[in-house]
PDB file of N, CA and C in Angstrom:
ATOM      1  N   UNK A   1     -28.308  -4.022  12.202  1.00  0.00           N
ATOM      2  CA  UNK A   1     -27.110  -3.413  11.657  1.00  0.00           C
ATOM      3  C   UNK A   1     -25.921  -4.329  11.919  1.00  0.00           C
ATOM      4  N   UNK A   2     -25.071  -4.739  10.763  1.00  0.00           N
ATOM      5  CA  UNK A   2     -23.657  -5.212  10.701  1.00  0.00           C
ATOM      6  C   UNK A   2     -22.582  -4.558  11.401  1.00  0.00           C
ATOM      7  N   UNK A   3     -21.880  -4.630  12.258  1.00  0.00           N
ATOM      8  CA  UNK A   3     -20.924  -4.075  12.482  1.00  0.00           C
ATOM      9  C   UNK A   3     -19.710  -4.487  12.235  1.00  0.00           C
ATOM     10  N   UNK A   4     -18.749  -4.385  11.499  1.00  0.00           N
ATOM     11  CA  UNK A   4     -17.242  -4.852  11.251  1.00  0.00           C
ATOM     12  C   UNK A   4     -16.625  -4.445  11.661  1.00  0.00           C
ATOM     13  N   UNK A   5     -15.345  -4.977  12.107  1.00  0.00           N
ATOM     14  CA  UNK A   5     -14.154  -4.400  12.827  1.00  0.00           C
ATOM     15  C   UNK A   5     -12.759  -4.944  12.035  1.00  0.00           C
ATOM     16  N   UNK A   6     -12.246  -4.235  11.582  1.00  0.00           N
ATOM     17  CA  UNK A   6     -11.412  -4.060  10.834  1.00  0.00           C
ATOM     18  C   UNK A   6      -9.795  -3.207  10.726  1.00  0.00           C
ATOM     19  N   UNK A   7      -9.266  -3.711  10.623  1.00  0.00           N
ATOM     20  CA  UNK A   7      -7.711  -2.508  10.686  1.00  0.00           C
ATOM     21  C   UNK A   7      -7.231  -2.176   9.380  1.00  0.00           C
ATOM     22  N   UNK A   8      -7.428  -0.946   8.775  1.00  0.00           N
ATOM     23  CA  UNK A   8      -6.667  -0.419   7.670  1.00  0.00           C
ATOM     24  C   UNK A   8      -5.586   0.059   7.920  1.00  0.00           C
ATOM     25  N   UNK A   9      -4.510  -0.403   7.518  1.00  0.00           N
ATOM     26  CA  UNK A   9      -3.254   0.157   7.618  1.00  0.00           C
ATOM     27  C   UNK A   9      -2.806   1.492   6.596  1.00  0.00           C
ATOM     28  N   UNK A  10      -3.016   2.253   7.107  1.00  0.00           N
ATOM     29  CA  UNK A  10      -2.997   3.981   6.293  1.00  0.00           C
ATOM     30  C   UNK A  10      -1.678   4.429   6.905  1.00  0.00           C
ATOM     31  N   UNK A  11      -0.530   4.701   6.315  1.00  0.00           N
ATOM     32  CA  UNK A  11       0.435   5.498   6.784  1.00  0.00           C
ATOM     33  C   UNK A  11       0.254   7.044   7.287  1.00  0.00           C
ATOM     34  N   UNK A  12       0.417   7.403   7.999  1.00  0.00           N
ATOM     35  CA  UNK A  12       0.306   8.819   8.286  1.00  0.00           C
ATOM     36  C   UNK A  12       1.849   9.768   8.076  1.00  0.00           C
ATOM     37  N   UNK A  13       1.768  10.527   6.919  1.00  0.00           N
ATOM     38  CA  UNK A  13       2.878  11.802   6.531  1.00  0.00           C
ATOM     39  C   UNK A  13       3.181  12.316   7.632  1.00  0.00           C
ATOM     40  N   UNK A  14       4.594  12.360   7.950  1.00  0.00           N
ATOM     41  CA  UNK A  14       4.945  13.670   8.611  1.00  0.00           C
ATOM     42  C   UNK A  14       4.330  14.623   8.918  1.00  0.00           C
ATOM     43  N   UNK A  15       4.319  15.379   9.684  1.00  0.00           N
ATOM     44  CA  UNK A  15       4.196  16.800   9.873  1.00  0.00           C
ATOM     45  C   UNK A  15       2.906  17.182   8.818  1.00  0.00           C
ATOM     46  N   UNK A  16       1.718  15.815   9.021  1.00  0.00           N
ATOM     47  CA  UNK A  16       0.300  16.519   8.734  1.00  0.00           C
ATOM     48  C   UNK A  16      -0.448  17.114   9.206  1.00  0.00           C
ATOM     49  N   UNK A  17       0.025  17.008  10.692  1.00  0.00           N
ATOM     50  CA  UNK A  17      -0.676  17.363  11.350  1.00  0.00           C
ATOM     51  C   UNK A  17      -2.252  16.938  11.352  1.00  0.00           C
ATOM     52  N   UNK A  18      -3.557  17.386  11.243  1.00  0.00           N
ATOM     53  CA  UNK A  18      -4.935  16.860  11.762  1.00  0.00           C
ATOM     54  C   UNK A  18      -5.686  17.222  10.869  1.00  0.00           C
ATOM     55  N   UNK A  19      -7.030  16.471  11.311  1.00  0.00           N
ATOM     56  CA  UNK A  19      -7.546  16.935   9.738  1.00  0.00           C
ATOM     57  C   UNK A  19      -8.777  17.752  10.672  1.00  0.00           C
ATOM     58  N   UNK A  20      -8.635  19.237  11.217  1.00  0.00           N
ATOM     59  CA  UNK A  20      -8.823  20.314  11.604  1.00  0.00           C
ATOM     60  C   UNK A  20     -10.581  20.402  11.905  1.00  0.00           C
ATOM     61  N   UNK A  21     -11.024  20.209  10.891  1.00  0.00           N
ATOM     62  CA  UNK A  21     -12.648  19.908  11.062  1.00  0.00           C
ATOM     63  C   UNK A  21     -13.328  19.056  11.653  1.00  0.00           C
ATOM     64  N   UNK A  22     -12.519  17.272  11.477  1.00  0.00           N
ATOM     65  CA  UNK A  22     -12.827  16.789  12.839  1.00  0.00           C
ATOM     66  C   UNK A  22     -12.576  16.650  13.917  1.00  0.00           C
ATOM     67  N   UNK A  23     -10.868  16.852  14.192  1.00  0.00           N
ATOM     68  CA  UNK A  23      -9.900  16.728  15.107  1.00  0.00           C
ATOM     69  C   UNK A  23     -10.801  18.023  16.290  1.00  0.00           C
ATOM     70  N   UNK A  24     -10.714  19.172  15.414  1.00  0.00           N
ATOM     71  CA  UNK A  24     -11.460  20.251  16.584  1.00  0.00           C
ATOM     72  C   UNK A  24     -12.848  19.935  16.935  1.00  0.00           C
ATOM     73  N   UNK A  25     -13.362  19.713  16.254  1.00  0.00           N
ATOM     74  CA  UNK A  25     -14.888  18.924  16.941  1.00  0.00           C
ATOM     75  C   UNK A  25     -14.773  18.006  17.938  1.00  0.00           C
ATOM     76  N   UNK A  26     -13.817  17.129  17.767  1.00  0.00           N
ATOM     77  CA  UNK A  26     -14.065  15.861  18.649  1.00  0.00           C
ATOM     78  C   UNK A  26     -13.106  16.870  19.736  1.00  0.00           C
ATOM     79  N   UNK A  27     -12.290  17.177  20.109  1.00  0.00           N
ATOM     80  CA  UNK A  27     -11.440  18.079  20.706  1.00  0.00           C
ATOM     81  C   UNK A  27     -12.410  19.040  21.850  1.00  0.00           C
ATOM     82  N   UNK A  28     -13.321  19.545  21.334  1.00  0.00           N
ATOM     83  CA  UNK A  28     -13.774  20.763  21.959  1.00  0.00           C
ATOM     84  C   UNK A  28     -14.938  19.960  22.191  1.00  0.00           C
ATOM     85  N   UNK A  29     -15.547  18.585  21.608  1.00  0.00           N
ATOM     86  CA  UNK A  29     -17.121  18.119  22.419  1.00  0.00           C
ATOM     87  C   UNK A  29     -16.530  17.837  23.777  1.00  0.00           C
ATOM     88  N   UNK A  30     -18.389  18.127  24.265  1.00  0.00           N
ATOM     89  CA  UNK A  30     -18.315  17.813  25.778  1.00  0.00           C
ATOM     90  C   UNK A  30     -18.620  16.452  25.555  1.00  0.00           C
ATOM     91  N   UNK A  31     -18.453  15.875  26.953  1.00  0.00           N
ATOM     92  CA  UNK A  31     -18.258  14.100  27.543  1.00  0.00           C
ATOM     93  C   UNK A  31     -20.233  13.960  26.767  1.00  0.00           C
ATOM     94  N   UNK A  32     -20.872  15.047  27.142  1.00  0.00           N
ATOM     95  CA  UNK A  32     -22.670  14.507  26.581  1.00  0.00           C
ATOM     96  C   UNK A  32     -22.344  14.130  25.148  1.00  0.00           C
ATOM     97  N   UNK A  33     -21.492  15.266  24.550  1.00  0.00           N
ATOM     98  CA  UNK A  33     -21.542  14.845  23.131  1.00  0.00           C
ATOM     99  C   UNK A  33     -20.739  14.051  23.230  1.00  0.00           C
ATOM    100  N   UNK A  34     -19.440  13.360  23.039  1.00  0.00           N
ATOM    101  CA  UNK A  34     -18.859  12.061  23.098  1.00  0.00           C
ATOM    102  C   UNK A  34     -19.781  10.575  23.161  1.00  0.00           C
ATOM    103  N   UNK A  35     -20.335  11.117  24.383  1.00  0.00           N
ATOM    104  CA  UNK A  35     -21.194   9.883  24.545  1.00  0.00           C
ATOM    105  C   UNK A  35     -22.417   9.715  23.903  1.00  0.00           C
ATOM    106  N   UNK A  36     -23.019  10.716  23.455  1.00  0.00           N
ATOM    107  CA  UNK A  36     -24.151  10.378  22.425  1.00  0.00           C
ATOM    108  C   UNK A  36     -23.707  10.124  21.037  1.00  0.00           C
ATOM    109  N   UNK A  37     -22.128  10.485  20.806  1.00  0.00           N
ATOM    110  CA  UNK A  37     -21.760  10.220  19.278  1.00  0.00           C
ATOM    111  C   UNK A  37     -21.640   8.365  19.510  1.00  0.00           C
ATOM    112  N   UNK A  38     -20.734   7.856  20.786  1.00  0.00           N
ATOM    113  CA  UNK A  38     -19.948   6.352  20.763  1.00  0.00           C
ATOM    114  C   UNK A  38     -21.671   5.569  20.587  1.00  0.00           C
ATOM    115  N   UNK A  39     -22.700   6.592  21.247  1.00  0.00           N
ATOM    116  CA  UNK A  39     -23.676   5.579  21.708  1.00  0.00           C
ATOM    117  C   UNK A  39     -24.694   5.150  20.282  1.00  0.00           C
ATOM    118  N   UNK A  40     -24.412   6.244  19.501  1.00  0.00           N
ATOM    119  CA  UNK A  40     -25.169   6.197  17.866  1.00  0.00           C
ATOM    120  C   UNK A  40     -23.918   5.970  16.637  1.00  0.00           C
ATOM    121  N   UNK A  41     -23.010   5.282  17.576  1.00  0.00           N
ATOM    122  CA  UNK A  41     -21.765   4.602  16.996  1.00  0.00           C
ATOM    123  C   UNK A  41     -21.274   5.595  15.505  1.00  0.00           C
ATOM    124  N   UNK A  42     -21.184   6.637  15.669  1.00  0.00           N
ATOM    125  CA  UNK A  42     -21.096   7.751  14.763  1.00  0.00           C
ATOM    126  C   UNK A  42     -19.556   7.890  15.257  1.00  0.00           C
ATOM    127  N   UNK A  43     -18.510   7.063  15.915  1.00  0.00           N
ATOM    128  CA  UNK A  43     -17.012   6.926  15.749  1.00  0.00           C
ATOM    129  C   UNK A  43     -16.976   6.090  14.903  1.00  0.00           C
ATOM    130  N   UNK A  44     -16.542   6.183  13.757  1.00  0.00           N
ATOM    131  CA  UNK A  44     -16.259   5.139  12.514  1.00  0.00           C
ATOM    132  C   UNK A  44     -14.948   4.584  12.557  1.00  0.00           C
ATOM    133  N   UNK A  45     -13.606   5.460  12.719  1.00  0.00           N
ATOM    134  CA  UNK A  45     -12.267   5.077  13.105  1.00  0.00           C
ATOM    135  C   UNK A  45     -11.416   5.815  14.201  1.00  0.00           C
ATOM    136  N   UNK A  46     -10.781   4.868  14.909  1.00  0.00           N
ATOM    137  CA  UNK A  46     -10.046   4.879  15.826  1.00  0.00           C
ATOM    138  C   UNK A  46      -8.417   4.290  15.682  1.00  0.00           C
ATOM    139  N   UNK A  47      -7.115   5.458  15.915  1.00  0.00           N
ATOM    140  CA  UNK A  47      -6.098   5.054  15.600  1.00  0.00           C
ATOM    141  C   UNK A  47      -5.600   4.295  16.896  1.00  0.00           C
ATOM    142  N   UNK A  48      -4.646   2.983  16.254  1.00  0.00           N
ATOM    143  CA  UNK A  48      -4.795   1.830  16.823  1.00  0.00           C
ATOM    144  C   UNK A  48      -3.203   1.210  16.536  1.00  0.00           C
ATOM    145  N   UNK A  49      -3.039   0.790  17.008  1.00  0.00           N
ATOM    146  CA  UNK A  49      -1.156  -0.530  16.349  1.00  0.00           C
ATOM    147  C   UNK A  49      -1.654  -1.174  15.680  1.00  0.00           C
ATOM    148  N   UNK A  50      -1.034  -2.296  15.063  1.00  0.00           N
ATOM    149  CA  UNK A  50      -1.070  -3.506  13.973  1.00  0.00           C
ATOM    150  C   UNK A  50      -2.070  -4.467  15.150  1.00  0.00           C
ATOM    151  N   UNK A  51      -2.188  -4.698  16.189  1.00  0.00           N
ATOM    152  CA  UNK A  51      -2.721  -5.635  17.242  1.00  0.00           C
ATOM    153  C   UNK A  51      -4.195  -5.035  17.286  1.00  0.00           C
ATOM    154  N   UNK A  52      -4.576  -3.681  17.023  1.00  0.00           N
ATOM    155  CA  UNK A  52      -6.192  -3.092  17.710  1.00  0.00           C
ATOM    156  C   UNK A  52      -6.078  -2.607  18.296  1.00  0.00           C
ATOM    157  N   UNK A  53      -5.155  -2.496  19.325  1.00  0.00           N
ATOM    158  CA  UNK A  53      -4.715  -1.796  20.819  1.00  0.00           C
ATOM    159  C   UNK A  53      -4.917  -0.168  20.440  1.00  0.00           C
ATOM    160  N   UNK A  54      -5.913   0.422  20.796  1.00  0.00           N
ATOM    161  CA  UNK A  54      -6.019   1.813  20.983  1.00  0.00           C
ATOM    162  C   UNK A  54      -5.833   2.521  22.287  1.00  0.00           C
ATOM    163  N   UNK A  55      -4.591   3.174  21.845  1.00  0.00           N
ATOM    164  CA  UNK A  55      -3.668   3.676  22.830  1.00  0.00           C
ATOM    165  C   UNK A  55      -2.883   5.098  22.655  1.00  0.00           C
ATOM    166  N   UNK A  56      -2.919   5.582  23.811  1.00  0.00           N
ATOM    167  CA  UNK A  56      -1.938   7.150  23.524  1.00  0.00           C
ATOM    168  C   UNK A  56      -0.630   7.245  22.664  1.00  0.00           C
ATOM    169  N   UNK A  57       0.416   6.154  22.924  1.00  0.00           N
ATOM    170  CA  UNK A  57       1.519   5.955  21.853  1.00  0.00           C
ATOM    171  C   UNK A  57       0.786   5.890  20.469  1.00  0.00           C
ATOM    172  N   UNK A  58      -0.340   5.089  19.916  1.00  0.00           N
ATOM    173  CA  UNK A  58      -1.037   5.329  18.611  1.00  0.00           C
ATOM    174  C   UNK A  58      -1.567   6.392  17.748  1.00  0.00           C
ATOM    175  N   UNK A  59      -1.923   8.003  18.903  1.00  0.00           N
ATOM    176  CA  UNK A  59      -2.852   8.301  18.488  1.00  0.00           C
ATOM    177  C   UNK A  59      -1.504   9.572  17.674  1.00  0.00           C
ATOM    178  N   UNK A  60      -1.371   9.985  16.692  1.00  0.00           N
ATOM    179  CA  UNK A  60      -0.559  10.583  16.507  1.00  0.00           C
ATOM    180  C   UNK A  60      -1.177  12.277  16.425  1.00  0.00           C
ATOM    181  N   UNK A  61      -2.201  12.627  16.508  1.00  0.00           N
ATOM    182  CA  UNK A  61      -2.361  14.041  17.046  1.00  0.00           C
ATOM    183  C   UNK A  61      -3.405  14.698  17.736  1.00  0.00           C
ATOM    184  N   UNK A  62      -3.571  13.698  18.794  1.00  0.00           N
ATOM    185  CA  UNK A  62      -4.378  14.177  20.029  1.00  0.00           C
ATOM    186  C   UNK A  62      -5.138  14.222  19.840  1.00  0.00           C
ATOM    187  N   UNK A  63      -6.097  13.639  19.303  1.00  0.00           N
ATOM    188  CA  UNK A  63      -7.730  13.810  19.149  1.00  0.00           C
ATOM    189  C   UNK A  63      -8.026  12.691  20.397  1.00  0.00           C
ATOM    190  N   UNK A  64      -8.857  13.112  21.096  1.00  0.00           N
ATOM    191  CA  UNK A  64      -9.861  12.863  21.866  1.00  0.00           C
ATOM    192  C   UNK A  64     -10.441  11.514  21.759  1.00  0.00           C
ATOM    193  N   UNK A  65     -10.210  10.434  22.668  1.00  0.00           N
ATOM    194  CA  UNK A  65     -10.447   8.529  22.525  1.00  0.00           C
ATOM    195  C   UNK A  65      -9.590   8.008  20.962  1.00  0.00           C
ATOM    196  N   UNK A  66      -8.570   8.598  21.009  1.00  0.00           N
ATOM    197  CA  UNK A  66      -7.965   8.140  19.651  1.00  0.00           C
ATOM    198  C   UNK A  66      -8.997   8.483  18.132  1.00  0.00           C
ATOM    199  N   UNK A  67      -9.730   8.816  18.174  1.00  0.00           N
ATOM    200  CA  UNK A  67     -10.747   9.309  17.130  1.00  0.00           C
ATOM    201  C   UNK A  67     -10.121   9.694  16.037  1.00  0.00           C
ATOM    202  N   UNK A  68     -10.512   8.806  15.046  1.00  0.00           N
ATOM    203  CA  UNK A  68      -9.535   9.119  13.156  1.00  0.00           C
ATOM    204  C   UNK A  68     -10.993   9.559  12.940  1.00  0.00           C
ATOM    205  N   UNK A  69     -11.964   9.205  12.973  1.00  0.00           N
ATOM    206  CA  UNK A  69     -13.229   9.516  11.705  1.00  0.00           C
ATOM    207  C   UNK A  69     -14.517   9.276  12.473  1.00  0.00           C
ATOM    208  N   UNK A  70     -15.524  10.680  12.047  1.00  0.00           N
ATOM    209  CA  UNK A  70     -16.856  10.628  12.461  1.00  0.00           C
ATOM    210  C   UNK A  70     -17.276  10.432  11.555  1.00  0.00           C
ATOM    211  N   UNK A  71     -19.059  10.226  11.458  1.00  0.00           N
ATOM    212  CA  UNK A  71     -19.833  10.353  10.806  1.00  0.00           C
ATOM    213  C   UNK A  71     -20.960  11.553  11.884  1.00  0.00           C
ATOM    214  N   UNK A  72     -22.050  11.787  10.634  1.00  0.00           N
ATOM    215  CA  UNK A  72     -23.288  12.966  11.363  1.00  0.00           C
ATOM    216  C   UNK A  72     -24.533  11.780  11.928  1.00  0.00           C
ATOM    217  N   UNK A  73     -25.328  12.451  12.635  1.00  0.00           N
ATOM    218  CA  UNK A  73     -25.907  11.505  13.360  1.00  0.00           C
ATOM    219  C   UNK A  73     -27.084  10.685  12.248  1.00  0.00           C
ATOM    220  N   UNK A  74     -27.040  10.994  11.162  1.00  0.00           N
ATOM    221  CA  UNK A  74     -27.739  10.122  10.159  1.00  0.00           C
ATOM    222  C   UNK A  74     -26.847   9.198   9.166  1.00  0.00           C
ATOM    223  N   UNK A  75     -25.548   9.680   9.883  1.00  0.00           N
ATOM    224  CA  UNK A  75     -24.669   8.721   8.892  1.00  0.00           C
ATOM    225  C   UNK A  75     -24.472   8.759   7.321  1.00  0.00           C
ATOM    226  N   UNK A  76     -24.750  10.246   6.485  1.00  0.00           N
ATOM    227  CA  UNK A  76     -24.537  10.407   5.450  1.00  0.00           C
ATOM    228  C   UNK A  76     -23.393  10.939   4.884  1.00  0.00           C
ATOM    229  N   UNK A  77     -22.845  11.053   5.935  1.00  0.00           N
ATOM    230  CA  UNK A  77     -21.815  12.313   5.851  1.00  0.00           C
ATOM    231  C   UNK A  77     -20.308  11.868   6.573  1.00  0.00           C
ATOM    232  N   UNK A  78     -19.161  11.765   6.491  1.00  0.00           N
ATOM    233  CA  UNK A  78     -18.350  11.731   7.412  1.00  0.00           C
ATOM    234  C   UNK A  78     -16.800  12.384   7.175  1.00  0.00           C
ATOM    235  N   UNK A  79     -16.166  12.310   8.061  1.00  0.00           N
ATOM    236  CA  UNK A  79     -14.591  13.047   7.699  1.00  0.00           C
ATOM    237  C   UNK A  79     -13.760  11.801   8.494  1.00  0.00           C
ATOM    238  N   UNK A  80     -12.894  12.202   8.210  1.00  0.00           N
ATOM    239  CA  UNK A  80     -11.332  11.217   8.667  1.00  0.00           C
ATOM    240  C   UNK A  80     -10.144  11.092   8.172  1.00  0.00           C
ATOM    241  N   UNK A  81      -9.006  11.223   8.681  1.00  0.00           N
ATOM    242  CA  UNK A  81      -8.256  11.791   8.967  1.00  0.00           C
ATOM    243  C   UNK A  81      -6.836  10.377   9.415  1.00  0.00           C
ATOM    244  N   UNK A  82      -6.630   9.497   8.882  1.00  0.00           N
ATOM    245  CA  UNK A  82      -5.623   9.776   7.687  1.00  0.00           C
ATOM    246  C   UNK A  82      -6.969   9.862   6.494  1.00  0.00           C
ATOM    247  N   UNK A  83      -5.870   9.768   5.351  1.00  0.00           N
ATOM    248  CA  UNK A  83      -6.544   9.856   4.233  1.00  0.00           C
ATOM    249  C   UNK A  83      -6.521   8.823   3.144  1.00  0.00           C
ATOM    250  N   UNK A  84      -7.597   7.740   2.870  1.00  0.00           N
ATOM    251  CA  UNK A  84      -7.592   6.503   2.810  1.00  0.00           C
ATOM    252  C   UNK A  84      -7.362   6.413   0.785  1.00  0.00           C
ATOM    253  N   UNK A  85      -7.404   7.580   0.318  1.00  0.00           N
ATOM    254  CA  UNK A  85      -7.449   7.686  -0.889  1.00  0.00           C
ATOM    255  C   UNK A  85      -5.920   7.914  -1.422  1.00  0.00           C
ATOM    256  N   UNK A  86      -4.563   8.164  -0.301  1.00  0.00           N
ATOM    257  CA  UNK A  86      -3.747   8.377  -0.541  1.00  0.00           C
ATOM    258  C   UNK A  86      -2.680   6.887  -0.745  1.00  0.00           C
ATOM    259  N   UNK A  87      -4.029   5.433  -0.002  1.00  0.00           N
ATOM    260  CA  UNK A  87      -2.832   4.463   0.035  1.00  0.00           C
ATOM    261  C   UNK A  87      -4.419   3.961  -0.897  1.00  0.00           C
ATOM    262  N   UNK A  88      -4.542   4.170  -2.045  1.00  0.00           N
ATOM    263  CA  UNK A  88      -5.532   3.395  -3.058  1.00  0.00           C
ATOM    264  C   UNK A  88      -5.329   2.891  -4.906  1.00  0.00           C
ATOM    265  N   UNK A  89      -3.852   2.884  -4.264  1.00  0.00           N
ATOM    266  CA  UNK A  89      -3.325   3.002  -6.271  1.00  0.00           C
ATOM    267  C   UNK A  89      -2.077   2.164  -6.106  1.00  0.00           C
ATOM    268  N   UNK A  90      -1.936   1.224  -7.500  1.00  0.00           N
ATOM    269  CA  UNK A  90      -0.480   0.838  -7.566  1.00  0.00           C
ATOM    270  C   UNK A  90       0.782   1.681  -7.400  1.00  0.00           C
ATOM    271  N   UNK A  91       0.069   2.992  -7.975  1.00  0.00           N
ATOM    272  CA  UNK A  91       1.178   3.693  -8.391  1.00  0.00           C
ATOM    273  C   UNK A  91       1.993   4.797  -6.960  1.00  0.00           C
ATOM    274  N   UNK A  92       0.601   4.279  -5.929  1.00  0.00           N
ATOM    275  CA  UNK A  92       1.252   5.081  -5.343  1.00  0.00           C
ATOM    276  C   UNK A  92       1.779   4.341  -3.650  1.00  0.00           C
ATOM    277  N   UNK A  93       2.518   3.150  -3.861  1.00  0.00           N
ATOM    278  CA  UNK A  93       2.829   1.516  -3.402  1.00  0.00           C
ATOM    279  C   UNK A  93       2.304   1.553  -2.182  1.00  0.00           C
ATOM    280  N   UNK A  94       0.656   2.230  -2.262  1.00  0.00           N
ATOM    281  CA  UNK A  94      -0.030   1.120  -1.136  1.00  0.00           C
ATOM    282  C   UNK A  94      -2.039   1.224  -1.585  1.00  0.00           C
ATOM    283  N   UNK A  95      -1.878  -0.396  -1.532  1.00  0.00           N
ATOM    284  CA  UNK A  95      -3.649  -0.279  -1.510  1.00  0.00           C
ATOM    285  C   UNK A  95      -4.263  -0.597  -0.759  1.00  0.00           C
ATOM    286  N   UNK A  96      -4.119  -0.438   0.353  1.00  0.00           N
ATOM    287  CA  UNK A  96      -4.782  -0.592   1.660  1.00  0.00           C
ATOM    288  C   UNK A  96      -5.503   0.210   1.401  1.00  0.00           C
ATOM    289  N   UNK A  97      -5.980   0.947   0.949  1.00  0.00           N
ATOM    290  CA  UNK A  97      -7.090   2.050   1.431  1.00  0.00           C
ATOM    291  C   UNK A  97      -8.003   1.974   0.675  1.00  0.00           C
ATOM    292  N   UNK A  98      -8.060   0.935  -0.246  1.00  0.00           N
ATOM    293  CA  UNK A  98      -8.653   0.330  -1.378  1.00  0.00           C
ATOM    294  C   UNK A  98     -10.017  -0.352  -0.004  1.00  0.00           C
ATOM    295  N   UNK A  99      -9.883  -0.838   0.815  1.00  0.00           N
ATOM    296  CA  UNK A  99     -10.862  -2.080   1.401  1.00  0.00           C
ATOM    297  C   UNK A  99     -11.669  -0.894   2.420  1.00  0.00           C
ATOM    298  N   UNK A 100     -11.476   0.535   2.315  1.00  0.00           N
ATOM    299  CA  UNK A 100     -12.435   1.569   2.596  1.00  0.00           C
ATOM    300  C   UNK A 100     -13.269   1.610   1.490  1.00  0.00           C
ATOM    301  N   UNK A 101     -12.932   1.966   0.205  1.00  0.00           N
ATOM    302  CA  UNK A 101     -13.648   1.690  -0.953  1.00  0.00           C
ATOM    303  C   UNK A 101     -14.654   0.630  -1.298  1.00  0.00           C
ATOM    304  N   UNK A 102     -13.945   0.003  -1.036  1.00  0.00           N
ATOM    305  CA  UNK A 102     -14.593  -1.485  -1.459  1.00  0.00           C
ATOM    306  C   UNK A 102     -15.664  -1.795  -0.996  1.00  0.00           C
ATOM    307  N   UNK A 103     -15.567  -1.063   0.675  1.00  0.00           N
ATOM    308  CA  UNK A 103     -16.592  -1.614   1.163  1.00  0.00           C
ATOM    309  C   UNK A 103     -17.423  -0.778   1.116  1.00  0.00           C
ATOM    310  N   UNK A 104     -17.784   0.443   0.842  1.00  0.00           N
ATOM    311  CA  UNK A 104     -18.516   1.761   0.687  1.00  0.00           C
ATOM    312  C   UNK A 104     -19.607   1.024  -0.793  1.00  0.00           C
ATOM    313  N   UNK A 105     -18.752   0.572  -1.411  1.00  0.00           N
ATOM    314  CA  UNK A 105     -19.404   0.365  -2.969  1.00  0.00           C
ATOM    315  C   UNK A 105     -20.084  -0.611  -2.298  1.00  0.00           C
ATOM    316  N   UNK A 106     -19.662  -1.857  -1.691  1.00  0.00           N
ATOM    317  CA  UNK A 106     -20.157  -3.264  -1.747  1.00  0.00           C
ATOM    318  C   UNK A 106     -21.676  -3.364  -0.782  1.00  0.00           C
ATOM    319  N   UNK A 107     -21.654  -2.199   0.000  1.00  0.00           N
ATOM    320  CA  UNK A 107     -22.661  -1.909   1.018  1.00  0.00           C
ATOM    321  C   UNK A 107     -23.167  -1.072   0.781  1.00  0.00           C
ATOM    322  N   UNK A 108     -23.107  -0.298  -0.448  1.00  0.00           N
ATOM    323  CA  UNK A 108     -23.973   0.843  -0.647  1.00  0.00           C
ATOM    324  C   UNK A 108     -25.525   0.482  -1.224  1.00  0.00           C
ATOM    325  N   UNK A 109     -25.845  -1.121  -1.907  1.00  0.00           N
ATOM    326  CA  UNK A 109     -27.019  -1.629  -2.324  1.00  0.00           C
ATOM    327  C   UNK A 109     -28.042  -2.151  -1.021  1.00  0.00           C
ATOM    328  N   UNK A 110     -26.597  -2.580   0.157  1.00  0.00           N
ATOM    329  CA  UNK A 110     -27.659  -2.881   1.351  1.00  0.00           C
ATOM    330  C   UNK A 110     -28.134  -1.586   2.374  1.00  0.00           C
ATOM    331  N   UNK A 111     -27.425  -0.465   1.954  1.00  0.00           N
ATOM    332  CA  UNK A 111     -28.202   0.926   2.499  1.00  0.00           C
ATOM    333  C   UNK A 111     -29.376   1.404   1.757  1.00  0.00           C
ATOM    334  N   UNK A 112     -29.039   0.960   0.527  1.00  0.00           N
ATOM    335  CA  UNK A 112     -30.362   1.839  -0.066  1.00  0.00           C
ATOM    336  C   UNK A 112     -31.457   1.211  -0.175  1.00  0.00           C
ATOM    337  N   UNK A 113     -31.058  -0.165   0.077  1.00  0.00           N
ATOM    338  CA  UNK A 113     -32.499  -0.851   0.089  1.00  0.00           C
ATOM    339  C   UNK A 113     -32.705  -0.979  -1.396  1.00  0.00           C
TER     340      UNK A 113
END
C-alpha cells in the first residue's frame, strides 16, 4: 500500500461547527478504538497549519487527535469534515479540493484491480 501525505488547504466557514457523525464517533471512541482505527490507518485527515504541524490551535472543533476524516475498517466508506467539494469549482474561488478528487478518480483503477 501507497501512502501519501499531503495538505489540502480547505477553508473552514464560520460557525459550522462539526460534521456530527464523525466528530461524535471519534469523540466518544475509547483509546482501544482509536488505536485500532490509527493502526488500520482508517484516519484519512488530520487538521493541521500550512507547515503539517497538527496541533490544538489547528483543530477548530475538538475532535479527538485533530481528526477531519475516517474511513470503515474496509475502507469503502468514509466522512470528513471540512468539505472538500465546497473549494472544487472556479466559480466558487477555490480548487483545492479538486486534488481530493483527482486522486479518488486517479486511484480508483489501482483499487479495483
Amino acid at each position: 500500500m501507497v501512502v501519501y501525505f499531503t495538505q489540502i488547504p480547505i477553508a473552514i466557514p464560520p460557525n459550522t461547527g462539526t460534521n456530527f457523525a464523525t466528530a461524535d464517533l471519534i469523540t466518544l471512541a475509547d483509546e482501544a478504538t482509536l488505536k485500532k482505527m490509527n493502526e488500520n490507518q482508517q484516519i484519512l485527515f488530520r487538521y493541521c497549519d500550512e507547515n503539517g504541524n497538527v496541533t490544538e490551535e489547528t483543530n477548530p472543533n475538538g475532535t479527538t487527535e485533530n481528526i477531519a476524516g475516517v474511513c470503515n475498517a474496509t475502507k469503502n466508506v468514509f466522512g470528513m469534515m471540512p468539505h472538500p467539494e465546497r473549494a472544487a469549482d472556479k466559480e466558487l474561488s477555490n480548487e483545492d479540493g479538486m486534488l481530493l478528487f483527482q486522486s479518488l478518480l486517479k486511484n480508483y483503477d489501482l483499487v479495483k484491480g
